[in-house]
Protein backbone atom coordinates (compact mmCIF):
# COMPACT_ATOMS: atom_id res chain seq x y z
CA UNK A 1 -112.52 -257.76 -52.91
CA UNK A 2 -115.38 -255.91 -51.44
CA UNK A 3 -116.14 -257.04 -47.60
CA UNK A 4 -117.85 -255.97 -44.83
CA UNK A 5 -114.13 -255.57 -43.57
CA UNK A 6 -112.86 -253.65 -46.45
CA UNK A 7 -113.88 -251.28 -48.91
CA UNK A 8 -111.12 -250.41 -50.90
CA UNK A 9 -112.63 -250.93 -54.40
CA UNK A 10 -115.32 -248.43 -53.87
CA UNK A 11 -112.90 -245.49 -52.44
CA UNK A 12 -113.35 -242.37 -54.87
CA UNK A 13 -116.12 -244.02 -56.28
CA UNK A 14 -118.71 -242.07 -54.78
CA UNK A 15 -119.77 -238.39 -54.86
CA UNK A 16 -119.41 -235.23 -53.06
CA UNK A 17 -121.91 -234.73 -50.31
CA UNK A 18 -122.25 -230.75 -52.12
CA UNK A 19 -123.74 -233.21 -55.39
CA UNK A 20 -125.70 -235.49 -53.30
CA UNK A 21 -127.61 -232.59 -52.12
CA UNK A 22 -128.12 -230.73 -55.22
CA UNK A 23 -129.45 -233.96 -56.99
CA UNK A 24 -131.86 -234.38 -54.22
CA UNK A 25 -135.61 -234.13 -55.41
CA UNK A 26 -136.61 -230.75 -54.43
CA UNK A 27 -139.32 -232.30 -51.41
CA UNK A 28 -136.44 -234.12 -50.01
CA UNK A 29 -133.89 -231.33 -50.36
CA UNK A 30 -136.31 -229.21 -48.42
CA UNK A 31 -136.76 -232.13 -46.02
CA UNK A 32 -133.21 -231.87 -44.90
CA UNK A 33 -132.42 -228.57 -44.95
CA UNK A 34 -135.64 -227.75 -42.55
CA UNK A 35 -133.72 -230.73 -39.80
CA UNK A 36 -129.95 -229.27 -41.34
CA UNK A 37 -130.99 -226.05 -40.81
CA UNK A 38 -131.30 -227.03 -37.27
CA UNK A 39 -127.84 -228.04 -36.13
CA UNK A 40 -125.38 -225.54 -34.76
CA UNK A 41 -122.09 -225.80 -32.73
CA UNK A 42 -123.32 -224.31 -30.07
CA UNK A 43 -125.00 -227.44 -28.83
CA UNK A 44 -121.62 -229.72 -29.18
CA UNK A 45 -118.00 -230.36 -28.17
CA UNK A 46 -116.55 -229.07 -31.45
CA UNK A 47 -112.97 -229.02 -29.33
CA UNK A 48 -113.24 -232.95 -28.69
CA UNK A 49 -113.02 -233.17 -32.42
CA UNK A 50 -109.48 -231.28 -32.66
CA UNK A 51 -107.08 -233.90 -32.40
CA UNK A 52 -108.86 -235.67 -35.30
CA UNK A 53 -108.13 -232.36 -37.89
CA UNK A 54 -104.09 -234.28 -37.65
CA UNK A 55 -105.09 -237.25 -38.84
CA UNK A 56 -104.74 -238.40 -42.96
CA UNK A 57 -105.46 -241.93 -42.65
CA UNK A 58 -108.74 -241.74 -41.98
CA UNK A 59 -111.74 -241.20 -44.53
CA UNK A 60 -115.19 -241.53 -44.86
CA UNK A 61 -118.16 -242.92 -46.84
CA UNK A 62 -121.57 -242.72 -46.48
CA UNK A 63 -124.52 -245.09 -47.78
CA UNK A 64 -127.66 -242.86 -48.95
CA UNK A 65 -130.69 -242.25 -50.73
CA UNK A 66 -132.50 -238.93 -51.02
CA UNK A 67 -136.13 -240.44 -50.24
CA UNK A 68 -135.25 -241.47 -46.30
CA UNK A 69 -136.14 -239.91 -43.30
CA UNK A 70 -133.25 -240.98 -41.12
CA UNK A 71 -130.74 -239.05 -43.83
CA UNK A 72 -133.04 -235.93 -44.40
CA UNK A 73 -132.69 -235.94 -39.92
CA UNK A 74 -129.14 -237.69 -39.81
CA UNK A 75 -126.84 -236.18 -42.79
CA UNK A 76 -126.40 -232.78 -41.56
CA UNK A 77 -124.82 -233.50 -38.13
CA UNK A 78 -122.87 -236.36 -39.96
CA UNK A 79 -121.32 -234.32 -42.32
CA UNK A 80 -120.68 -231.06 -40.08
CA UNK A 81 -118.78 -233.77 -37.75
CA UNK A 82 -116.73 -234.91 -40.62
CA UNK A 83 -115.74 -231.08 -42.12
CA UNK A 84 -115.25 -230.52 -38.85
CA UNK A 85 -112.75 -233.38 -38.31
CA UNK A 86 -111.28 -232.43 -41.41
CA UNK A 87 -112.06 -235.88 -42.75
CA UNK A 88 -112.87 -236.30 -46.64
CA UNK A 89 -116.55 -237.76 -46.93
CA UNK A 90 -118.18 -239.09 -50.05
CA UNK A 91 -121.69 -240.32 -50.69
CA UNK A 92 -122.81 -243.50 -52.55
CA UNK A 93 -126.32 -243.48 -53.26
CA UNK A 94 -127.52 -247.12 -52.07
CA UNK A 95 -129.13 -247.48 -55.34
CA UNK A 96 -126.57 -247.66 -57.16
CA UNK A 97 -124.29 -249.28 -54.77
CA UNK A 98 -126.33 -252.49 -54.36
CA UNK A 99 -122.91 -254.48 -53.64
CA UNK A 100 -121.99 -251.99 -50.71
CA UNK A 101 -124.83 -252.03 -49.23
CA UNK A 102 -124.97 -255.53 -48.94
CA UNK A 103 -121.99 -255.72 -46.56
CA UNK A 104 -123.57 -252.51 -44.49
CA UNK A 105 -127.27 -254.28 -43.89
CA UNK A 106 -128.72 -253.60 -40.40
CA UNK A 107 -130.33 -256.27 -38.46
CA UNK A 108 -130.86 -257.88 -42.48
CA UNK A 109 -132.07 -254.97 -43.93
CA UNK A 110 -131.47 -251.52 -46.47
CA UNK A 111 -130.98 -249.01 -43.72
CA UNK A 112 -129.63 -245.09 -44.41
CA UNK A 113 -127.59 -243.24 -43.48
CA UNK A 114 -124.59 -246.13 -42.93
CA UNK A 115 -121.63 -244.09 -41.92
CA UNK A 116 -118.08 -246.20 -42.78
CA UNK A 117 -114.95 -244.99 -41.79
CA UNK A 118 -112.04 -246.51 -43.44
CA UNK A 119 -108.13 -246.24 -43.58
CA UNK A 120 -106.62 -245.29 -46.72
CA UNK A 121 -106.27 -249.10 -48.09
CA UNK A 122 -110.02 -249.53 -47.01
CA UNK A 123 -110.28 -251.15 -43.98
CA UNK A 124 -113.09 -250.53 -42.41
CA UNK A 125 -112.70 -248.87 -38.79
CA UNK A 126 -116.04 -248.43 -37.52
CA UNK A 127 -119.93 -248.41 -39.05
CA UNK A 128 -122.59 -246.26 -37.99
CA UNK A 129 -126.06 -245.52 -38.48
CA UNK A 130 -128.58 -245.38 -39.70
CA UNK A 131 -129.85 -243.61 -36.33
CA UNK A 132 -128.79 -242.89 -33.04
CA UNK A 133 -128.63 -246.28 -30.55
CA UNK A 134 -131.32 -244.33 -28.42
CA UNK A 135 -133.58 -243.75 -31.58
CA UNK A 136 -132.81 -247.45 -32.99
CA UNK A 137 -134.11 -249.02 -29.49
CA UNK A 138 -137.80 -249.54 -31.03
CA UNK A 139 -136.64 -250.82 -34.36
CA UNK A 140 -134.33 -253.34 -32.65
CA UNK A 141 -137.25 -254.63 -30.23
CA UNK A 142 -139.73 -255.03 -33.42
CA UNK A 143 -137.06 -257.19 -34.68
CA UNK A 144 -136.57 -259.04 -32.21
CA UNK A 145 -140.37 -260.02 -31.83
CA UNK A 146 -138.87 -261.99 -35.13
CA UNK A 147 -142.69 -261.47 -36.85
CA UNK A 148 -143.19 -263.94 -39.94
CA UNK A 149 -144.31 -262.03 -42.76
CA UNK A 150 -148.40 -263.33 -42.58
CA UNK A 151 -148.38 -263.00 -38.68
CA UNK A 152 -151.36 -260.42 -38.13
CA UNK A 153 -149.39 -258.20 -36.24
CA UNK A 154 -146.69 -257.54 -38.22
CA UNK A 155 -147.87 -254.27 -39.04
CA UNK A 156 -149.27 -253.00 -36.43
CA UNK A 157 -145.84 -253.45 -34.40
CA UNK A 158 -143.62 -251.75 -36.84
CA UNK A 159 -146.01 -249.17 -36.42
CA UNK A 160 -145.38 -248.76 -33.28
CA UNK A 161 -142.12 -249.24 -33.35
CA UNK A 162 -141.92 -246.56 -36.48
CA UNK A 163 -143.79 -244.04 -33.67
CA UNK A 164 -141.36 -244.85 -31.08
CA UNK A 165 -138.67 -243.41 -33.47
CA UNK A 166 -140.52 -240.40 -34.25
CA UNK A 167 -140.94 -239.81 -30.58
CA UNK A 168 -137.63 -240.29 -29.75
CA UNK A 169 -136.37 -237.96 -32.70
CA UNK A 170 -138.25 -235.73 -31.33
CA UNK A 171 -139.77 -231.88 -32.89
CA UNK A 172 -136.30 -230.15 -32.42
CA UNK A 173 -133.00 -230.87 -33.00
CA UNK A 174 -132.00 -232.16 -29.93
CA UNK A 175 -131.39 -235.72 -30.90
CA UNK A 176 -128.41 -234.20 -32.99
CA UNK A 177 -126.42 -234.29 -29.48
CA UNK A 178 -126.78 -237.84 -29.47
CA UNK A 179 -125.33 -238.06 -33.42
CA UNK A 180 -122.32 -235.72 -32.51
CA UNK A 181 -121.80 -237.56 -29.04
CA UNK A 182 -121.76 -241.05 -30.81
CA UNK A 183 -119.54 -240.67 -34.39
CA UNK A 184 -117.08 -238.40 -32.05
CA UNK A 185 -117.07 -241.34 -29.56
CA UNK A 186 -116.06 -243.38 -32.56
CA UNK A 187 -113.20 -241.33 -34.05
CA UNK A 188 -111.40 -240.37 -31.09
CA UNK A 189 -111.15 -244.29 -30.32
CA UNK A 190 -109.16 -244.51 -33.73
């Protein structure tokens, strides 16, 4: 039974992050190889991430879709972590994954990347995403202004909380650190 909790139906279900990428819609592909392009070891604790390379129990899934932002920015230091950690990673596109998605929402809604790291029966270990805490600060204070849908100023606050995102992300690749710094966080508490 698929649960927030456990996964296990949907392991080997998904696709290889190589054919995610190559079935991307060339604007989108370009998209994430311009912020992919960015990311290089140089910048990170790739030693932290040793110990991990002994594990087998752990795997991982991710929740995408080629059209958002937060992936084209997101999926490249996700997935060097992950080859880097030696842990196998496969992609379900949340469009055709309706009933995971529904047990990854964030704050109620359809948000990508959703990082899940599982055990080999499927229980889920830890959930990330679909942006740094730091970059998610706006987005979680626009919810929590709790706007009706006709309120006048629904708009105009996502907006700005859509802006405070951008600014935090940044021009460079800098928020990467924050990506590395939090999934590593993660797996070395497993």
């Amino acid at each position: 039974m698929l649960s927030s909790t456990n996964i296990h139906s949907k392991l080997g279900k998904g696709i290889t992050p190589e054919s995610f990428i190559e079935k991307m819609r060339p604007k989108y592909k370009e998209t994430l190889d311009r912020y992919y392009n960015l990311f290089t070891w140089e910048a990170h604790n790739r030693e932290a991430i040793a110990p991990l390379k002994q594990r087998e129990d752990i795997q991982c899934s991710i929740l995408a879709g080629d059209w958002c932002g937060d992936v084209h920015r997101n999926l490249g230091p996700i997935l060097e972590v992950m080859k880097e950690a030696e842990i196998p990673t496969e992609i379900f596109i949340m469009e055709e994954h309706d009933d995971l998605m529904e047990q990854f929402l964030t704050m109620g809604g359809r948000s990508v990347p959703k990082v899940i790291l599982t055990n080999q029966e499927g229980d889920v270990l830890f959930s990330w995403g679909p942006r740094p805490a730091y970059i998610q600060e706006p987005m979680i204070a626009f919810k929590q202004l709790n706007l009706d849908a006709d309120n006048p100023v629904l708009d105009e606050e996502r907006q700005k909380a859509y802006e405070g995102i951008f600014a935090r992300y940044g021009k460079n690749g800098d928020y990467q650190k924050l990506v590395v710094y939090e999934l590593t966080n993660q797996l070395l508490q497993l």
